[in-house]
C-alpha atoms as a PDB file:
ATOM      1  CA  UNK A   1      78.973   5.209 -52.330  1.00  0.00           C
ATOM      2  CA  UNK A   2      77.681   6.827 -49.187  1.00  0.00           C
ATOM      3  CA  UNK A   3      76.385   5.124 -46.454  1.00  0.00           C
ATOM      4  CA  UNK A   4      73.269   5.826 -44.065  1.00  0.00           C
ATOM      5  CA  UNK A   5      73.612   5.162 -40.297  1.00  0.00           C
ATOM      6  CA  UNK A   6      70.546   4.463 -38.113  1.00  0.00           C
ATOM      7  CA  UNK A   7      69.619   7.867 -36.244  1.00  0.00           C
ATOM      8  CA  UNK A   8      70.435   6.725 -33.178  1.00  0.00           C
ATOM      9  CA  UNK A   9      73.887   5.805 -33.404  1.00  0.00           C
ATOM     10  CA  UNK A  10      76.534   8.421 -32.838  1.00  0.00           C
ATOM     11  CA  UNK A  11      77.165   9.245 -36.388  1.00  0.00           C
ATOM     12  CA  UNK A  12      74.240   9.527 -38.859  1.00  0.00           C
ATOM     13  CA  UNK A  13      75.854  10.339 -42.399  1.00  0.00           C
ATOM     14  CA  UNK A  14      78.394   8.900 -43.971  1.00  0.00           C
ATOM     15  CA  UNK A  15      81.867   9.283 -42.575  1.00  0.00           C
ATOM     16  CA  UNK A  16      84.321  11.573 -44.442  1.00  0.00           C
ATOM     17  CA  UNK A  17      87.066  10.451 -46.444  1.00  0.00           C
ATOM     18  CA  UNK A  18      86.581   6.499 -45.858  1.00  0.00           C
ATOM     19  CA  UNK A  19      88.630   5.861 -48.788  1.00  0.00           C
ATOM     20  CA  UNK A  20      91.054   7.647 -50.723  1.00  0.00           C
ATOM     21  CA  UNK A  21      93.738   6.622 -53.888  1.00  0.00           C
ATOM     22  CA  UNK A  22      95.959   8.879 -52.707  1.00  0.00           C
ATOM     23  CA  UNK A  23      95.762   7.965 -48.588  1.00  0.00           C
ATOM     24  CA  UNK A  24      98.487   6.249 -47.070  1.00  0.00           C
ATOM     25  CA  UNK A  25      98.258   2.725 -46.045  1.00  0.00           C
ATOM     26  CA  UNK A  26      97.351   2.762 -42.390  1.00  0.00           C
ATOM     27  CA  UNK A  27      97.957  -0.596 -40.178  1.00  0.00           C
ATOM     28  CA  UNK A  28      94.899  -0.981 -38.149  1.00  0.00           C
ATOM     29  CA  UNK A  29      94.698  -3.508 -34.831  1.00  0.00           C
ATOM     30  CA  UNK A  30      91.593  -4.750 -33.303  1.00  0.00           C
ATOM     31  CA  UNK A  31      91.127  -6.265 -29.950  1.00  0.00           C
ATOM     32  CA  UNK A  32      87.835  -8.990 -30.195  1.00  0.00           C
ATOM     33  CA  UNK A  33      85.499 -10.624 -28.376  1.00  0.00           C
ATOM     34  CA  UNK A  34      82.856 -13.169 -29.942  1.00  0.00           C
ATOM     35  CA  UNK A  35      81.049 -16.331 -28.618  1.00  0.00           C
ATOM     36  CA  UNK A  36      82.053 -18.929 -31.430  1.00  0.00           C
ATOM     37  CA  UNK A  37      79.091 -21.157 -31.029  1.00  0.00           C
ATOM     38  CA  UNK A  38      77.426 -20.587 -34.104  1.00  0.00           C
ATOM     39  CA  UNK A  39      80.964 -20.330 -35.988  1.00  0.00           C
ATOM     40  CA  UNK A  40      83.331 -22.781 -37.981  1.00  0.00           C
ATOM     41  CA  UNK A  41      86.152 -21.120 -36.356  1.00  0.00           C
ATOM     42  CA  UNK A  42      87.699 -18.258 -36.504  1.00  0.00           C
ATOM     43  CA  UNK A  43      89.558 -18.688 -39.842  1.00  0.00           C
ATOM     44  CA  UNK A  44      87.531 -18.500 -43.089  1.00  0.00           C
ATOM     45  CA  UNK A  45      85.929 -21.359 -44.126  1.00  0.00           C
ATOM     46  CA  UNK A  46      84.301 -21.828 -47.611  1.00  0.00           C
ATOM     47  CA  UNK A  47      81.275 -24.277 -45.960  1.00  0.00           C
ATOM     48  CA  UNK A  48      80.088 -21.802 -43.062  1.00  0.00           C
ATOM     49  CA  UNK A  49      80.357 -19.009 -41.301  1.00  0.00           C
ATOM     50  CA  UNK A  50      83.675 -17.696 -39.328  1.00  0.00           C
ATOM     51  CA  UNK A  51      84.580 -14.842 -37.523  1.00  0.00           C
ATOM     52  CA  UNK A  52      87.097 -13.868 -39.930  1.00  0.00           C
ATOM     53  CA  UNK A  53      84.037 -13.943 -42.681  1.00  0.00           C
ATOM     54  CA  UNK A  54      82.065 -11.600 -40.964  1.00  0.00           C
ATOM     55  CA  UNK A  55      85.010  -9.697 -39.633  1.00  0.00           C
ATOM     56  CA  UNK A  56      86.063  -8.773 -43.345  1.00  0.00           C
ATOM     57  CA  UNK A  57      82.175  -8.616 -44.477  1.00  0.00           C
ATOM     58  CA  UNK A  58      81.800  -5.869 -41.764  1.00  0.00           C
ATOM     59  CA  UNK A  59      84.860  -4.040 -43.012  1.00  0.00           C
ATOM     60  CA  UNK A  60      83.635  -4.240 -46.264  1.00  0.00           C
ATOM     61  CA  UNK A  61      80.501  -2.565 -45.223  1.00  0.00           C
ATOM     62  CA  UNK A  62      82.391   0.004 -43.624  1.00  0.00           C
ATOM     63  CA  UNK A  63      84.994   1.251 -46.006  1.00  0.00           C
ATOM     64  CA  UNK A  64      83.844   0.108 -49.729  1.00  0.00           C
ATOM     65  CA  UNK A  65      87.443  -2.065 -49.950  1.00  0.00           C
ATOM     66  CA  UNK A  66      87.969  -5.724 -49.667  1.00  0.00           C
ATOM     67  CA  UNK A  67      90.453  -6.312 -47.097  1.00  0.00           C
ATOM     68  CA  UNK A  68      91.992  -9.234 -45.456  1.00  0.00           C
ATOM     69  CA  UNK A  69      91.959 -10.132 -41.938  1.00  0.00           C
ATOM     70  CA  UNK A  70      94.714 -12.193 -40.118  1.00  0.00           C
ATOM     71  CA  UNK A  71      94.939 -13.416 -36.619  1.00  0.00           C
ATOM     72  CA  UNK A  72      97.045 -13.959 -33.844  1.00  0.00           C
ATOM     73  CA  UNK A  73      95.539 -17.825 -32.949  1.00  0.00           C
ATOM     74  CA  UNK A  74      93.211 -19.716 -34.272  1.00  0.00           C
ATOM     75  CA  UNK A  75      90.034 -20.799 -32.686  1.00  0.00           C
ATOM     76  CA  UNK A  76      88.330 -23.940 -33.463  1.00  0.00           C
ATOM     77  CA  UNK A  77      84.400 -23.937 -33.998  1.00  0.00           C
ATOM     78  CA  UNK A  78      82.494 -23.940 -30.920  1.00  0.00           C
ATOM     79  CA  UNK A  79      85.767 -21.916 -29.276  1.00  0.00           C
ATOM     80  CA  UNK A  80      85.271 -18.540 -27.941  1.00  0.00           C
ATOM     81  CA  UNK A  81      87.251 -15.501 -27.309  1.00  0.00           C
ATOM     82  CA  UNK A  82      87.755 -12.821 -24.905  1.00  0.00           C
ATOM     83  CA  UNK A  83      90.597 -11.070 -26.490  1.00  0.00           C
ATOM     84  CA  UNK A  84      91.495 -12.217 -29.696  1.00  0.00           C
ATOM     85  CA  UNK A  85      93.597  -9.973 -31.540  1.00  0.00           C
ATOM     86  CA  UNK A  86      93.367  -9.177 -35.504  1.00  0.00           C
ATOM     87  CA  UNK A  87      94.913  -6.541 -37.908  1.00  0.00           C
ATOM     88  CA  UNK A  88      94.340  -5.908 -41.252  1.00  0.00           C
ATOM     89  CA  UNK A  89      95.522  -2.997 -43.732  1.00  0.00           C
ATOM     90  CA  UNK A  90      93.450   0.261 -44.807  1.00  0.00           C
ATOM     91  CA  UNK A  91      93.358   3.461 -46.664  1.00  0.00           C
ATOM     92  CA  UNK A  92      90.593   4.814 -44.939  1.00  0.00           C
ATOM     93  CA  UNK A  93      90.655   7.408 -43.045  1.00  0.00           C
ATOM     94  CA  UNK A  94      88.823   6.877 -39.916  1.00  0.00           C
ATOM     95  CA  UNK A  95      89.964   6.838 -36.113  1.00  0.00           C
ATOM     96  CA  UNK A  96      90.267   4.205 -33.692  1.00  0.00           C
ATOM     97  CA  UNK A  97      87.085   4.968 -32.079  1.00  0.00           C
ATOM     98  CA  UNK A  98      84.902   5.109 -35.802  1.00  0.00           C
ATOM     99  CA  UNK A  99      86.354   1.673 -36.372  1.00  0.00           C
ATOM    100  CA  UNK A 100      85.344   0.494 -33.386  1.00  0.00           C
ATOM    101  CA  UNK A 101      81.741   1.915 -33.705  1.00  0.00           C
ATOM    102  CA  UNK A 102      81.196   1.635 -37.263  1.00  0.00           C
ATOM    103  CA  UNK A 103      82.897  -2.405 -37.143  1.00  0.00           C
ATOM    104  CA  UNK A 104      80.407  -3.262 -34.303  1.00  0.00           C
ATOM    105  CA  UNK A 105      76.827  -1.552 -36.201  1.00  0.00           C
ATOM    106  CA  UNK A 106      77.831  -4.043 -39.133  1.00  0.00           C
ATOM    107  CA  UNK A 107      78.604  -6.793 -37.007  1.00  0.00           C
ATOM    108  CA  UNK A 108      76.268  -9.885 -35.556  1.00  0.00           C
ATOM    109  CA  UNK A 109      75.700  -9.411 -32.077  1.00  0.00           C
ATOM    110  CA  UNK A 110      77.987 -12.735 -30.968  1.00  0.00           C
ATOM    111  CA  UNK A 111      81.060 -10.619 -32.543  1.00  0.00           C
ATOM    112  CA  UNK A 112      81.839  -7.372 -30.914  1.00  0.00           C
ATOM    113  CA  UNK A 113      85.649  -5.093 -31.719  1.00  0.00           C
ATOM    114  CA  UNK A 114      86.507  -3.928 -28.017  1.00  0.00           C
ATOM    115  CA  UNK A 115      88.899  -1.729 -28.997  1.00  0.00           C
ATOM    116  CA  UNK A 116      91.163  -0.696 -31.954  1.00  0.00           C
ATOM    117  CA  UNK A 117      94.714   1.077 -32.392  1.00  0.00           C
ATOM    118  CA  UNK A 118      97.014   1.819 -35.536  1.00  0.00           C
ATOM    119  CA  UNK A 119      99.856  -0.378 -35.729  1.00  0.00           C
ATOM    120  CA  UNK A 120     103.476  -0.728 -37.097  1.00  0.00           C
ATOM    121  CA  UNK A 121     102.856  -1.035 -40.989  1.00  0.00           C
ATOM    122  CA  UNK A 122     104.685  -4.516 -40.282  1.00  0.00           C
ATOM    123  CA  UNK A 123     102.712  -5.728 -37.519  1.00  0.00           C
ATOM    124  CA  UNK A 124     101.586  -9.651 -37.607  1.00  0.00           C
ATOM    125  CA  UNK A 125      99.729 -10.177 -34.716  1.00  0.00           C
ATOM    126  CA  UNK A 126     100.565 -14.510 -34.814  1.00  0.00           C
ATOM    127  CA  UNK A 127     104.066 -13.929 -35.516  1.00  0.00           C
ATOM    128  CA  UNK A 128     105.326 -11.214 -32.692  1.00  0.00           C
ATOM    129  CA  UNK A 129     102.894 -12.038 -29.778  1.00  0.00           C
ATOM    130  CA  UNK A 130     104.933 -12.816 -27.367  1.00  0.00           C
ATOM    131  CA  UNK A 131     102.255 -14.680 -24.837  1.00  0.00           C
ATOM    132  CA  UNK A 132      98.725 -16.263 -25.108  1.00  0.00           C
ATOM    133  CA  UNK A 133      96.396 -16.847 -22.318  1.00  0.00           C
ATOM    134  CA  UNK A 134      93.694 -19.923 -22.432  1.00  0.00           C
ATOM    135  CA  UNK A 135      90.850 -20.433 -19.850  1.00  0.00           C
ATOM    136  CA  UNK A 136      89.130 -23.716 -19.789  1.00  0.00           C
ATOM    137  CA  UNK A 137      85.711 -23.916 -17.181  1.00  0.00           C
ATOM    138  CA  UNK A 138      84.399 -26.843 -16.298  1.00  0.00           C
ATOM    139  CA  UNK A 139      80.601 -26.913 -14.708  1.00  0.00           C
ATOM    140  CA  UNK A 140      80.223 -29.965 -12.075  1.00  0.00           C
ATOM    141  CA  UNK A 141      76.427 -29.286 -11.169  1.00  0.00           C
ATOM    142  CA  UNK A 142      74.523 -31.974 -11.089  1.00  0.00           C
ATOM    143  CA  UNK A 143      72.477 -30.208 -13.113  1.00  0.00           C
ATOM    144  CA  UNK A 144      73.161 -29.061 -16.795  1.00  0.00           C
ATOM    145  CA  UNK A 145      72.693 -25.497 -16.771  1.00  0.00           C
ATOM    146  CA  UNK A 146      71.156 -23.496 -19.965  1.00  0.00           C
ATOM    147  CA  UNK A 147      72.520 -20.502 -18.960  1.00  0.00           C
ATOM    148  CA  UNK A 148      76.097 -22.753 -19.087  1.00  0.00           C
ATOM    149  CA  UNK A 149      75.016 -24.479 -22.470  1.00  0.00           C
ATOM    150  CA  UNK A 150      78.013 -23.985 -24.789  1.00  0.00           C
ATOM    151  CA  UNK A 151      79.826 -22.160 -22.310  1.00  0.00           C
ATOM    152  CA  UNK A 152      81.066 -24.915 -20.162  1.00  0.00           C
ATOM    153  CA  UNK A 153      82.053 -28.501 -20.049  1.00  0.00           C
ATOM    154  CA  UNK A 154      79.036 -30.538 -18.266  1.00  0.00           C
ATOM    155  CA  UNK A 155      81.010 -32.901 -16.131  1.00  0.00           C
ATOM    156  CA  UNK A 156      78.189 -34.072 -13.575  1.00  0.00           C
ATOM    157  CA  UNK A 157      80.101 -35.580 -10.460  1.00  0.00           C
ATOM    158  CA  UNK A 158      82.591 -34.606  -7.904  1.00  0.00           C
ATOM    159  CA  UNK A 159      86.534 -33.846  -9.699  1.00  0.00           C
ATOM    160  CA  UNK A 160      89.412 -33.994  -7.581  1.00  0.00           C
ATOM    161  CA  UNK A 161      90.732 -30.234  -7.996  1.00  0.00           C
ATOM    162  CA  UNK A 162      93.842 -30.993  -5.772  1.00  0.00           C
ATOM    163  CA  UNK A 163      95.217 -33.945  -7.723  1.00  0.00           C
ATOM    164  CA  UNK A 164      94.383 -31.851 -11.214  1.00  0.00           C
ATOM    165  CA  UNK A 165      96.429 -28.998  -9.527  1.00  0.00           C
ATOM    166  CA  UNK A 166      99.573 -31.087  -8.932  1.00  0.00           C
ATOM    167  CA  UNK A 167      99.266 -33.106 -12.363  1.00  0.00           C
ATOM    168  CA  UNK A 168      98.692 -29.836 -14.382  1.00  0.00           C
ATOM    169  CA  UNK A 169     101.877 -28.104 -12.448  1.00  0.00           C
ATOM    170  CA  UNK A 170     103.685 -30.596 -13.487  1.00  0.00           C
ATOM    171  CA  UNK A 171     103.207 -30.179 -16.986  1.00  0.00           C
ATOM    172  CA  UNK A 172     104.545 -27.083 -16.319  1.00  0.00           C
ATOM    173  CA  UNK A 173     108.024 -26.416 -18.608  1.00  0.00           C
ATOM    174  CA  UNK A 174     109.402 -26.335 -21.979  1.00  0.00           C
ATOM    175  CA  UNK A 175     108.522 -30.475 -22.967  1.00  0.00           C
ATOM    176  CA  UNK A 176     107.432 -32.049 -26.267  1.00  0.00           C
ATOM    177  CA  UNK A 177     104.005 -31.338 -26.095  1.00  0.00           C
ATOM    178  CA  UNK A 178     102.979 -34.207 -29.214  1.00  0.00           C
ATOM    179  CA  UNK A 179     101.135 -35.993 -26.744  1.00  0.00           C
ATOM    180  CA  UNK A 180      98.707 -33.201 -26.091  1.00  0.00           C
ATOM    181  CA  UNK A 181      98.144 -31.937 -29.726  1.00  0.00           C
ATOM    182  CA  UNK A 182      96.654 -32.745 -32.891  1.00  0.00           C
ATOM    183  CA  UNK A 183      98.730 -34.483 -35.643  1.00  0.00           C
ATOM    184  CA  UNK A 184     101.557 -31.249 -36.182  1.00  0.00           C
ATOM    185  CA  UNK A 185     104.238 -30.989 -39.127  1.00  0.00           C
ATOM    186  CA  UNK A 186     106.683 -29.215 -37.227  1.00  0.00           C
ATOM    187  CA  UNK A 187     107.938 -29.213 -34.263  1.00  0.00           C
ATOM    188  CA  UNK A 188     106.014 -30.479 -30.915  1.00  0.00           C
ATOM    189  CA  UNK A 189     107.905 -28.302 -28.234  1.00  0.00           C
ATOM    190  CA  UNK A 190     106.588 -25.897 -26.629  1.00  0.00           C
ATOM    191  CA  UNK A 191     107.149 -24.303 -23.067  1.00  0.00           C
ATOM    192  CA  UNK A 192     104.118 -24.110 -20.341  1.00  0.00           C
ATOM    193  CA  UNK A 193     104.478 -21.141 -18.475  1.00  0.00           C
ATOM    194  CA  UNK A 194     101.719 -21.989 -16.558  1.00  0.00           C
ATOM    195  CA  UNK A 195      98.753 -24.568 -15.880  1.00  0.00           C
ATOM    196  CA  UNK A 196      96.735 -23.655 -12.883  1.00  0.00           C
ATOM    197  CA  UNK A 197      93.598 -25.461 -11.951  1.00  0.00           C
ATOM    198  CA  UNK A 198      91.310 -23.839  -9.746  1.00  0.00           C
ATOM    199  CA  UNK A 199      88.017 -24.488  -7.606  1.00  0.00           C
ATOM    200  CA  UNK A 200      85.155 -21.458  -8.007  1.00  0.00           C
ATOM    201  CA  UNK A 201      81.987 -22.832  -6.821  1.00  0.00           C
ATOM    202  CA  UNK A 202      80.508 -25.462  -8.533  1.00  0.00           C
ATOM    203  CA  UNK A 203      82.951 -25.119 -11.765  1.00  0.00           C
ATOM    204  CA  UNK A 204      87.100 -25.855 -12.159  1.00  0.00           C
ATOM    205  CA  UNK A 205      88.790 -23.635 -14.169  1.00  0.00           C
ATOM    206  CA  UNK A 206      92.089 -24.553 -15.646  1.00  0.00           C
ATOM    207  CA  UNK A 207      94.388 -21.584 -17.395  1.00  0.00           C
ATOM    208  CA  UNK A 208      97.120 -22.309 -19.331  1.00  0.00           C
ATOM    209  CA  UNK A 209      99.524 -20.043 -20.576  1.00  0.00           C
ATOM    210  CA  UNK A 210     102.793 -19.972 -23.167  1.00  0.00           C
ATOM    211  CA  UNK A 211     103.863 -17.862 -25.930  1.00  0.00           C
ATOM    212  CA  UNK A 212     102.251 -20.582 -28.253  1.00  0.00           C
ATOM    213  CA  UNK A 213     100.537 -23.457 -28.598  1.00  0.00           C
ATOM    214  CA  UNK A 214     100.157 -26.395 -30.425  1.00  0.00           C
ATOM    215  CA  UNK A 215      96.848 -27.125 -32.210  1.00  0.00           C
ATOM    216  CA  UNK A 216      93.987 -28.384 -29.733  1.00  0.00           C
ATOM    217  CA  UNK A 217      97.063 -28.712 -26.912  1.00  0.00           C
ATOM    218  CA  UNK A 218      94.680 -26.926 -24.163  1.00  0.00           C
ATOM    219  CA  UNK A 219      91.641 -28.866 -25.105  1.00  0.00           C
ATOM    220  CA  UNK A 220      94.165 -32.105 -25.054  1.00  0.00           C
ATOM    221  CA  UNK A 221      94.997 -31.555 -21.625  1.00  0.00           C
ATOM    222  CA  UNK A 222      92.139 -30.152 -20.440  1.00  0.00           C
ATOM    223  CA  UNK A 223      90.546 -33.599 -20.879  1.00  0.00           C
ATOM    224  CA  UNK A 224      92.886 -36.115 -19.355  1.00  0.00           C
ATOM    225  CA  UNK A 225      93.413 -33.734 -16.434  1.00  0.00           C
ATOM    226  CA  UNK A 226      89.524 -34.255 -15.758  1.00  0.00           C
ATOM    227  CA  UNK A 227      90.556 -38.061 -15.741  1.00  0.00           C
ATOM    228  CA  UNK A 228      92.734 -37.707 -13.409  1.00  0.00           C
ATOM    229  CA  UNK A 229      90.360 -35.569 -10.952  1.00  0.00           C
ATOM    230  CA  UNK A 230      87.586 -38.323 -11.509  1.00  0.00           C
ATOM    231  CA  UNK A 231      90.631 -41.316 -10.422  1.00  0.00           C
ATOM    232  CA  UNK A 232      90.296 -42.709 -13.879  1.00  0.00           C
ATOM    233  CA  UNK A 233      93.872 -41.898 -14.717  1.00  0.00           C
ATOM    234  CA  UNK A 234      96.627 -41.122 -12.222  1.00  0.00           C
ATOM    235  CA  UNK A 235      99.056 -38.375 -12.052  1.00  0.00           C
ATOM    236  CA  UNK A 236     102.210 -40.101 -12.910  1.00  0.00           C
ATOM    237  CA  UNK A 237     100.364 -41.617 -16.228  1.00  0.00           C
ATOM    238  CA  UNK A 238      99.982 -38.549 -17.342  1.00  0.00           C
ATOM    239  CA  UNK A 239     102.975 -37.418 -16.904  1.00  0.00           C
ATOM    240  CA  UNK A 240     104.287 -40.463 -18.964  1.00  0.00           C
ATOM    241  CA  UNK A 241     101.940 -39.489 -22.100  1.00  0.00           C
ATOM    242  CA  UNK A 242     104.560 -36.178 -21.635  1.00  0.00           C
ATOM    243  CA  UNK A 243     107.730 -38.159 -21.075  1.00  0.00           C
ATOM    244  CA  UNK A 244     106.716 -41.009 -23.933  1.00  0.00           C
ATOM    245  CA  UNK A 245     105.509 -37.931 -26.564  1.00  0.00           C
ATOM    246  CA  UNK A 246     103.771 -40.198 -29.304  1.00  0.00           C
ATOM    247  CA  UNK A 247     101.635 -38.093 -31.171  1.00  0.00           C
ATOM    248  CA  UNK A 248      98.056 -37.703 -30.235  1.00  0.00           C
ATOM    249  CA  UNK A 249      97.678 -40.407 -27.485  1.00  0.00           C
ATOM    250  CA  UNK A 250      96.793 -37.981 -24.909  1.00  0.00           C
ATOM    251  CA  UNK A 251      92.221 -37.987 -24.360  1.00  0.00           C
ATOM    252  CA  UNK A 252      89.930 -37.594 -23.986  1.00  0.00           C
ATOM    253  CA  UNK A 253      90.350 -34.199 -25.799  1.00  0.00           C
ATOM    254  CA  UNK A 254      87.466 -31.594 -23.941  1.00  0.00           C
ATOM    255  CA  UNK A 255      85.147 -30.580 -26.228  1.00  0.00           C
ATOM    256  CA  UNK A 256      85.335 -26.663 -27.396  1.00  0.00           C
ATOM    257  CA  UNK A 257      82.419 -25.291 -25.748  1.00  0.00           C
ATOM    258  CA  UNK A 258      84.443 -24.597 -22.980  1.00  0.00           C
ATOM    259  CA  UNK A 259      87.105 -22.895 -24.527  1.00  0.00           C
ATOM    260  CA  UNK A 260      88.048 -19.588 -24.249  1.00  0.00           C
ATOM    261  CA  UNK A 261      90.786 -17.722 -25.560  1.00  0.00           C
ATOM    262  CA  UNK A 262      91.546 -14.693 -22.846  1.00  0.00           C
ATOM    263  CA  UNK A 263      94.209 -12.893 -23.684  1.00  0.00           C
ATOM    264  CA  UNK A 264      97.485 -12.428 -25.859  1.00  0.00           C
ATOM    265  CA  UNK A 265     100.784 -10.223 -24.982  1.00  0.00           C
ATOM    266  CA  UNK A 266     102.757  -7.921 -27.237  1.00  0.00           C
ATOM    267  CA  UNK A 267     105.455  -5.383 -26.713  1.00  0.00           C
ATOM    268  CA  UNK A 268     104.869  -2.348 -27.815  1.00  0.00           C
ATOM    269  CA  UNK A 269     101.039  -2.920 -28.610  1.00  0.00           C
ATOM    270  CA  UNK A 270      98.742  -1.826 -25.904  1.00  0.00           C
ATOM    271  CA  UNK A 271      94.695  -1.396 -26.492  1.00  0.00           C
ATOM    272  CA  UNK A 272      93.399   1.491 -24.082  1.00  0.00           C
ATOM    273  CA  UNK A 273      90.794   0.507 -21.666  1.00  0.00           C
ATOM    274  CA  UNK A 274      87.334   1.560 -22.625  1.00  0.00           C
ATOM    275  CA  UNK A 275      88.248   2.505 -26.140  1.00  0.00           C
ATOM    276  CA  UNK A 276      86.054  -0.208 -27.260  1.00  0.00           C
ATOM    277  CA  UNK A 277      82.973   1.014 -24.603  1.00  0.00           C
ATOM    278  CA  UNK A 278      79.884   2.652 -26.318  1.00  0.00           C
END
């Protein structure tokens, strides 16, 4: 079936070829960034909208096939992302950049595909990511903020950034992590390559990174790290909810507004800057 474009975008008929029965099965990777406020998450949901709904909805649009989508993390609702990662199979035969540009005309404007690059045809971007990069901010205004609202945590008073520093390093290492998580089936461990709190203005930022983490882990220990900067909870007592490792007794957990998931590492998979510009 063809498809029209609006005149103003940078193709106006439909695109050749989009699918074909006898085109190879291409690999396709896409590099995201969405504000998950108005989503259930980023995995598809059956009682509201996710990004991975209007991901595939979008690349419905775009190629005539029904494809699925899967992720390298999930994000919980309210959780947003800077540069999730996403790859999904295709005989259509369109670049990187008509992905990118067709993917973002069918797309709400909290979801936007930065950039996109064919991948190994066995490429599962959960399974060989090989780091993940979380950033947590924290707004300690006085003031809420609307242009903060559902971008920040609202903690209204004065947070010891020093003392969340030195508690967060040393959470630093490969520990059982059941503390800091959600109820798990597997295993707990996990290694912290790095927790860094940081001072920038009137917010705290707090960045954790590892190769993987356990579910709601950052937003676990973003909240009794802001007890300890407010004197409600002392450093070493934190560092026995770590030691101790009984499932779940580390909060309060942060809520996900603050969330953000920034980055994630793979060898041999590199998105070129700009690619998803325009």
């Amino acid at each position: 079936m063809a498809r029209r474009w609006r005149s103003s975008s940078w193709w106006s008929a439909a695109p050749e070829g989009v699918a074909s029965a006898a085109a190879e099965t291409r690999r396709i990777a896409l590099l995201l960034e969405y504000d998950g406020t108005a989503y259930r998450g980023s995995q598809y949901q059956e009682d509201g909208p996710t990004i991975q709904s209007e991901l595939e909805g979008a690349l419905n649009k775009l190629t005539g096939d029904t494809v699925r989508v899967a992720f390298a993390g999930r994000t919980d609702a309210g959780v947003h992302a800077l540069g999730q990662v996403a790859a999904f199979d295709t005989r259509a035969r369109l670049g990187a950049a008509e992905f990118v540009g067709g993917l973002n005309h069918f797309l709400p404007r909290d979801i936007a595909v930065r950039s996109a690059v064919e991948a190994d045809a066995r490429f599962d971007p959960r399974r060989a990511a090989r780091g993940r990069l979380y950033r947590y901010w924290i707004d300690t205004r006085p003031v809420r903020s609307p242009l903060w609202r559902d971008r920040a945590w609202h903690v209204p008073r004065r947070l010891d950034v020093e003392a969340m520093r030195r508690a967060g390093k040393r959470l630093e290492g490969a520990h059982d992590f059941a503390a800091f998580a959600a109820p798990y089936g597997g295993t707990s461990a996990r290694t912290l390559r790095r927790c860094e709190v940081v001072a920038e203005g009137p917010c705290v930022r707090v960045e954790m990174e590892a190769q993987a983490f356990l579910p709601h882990q950052v937003r676990r220990t973003v909240g009794p790290l802001v007890e300890v900067g407010s004197g409600r909870m002392g450093e070493d007592a934190l560092v026995r909810l770590l030691e101790e490792a009984r499932p779940s007794s580390a909060g309060p957990a942060a809520p996900a507004c603050g969330l953000y998931l920034v980055s994630i590492a793979y060898d041999g998979l590199a998105f070129g800057a700009g690619e998803g510009d325009g």
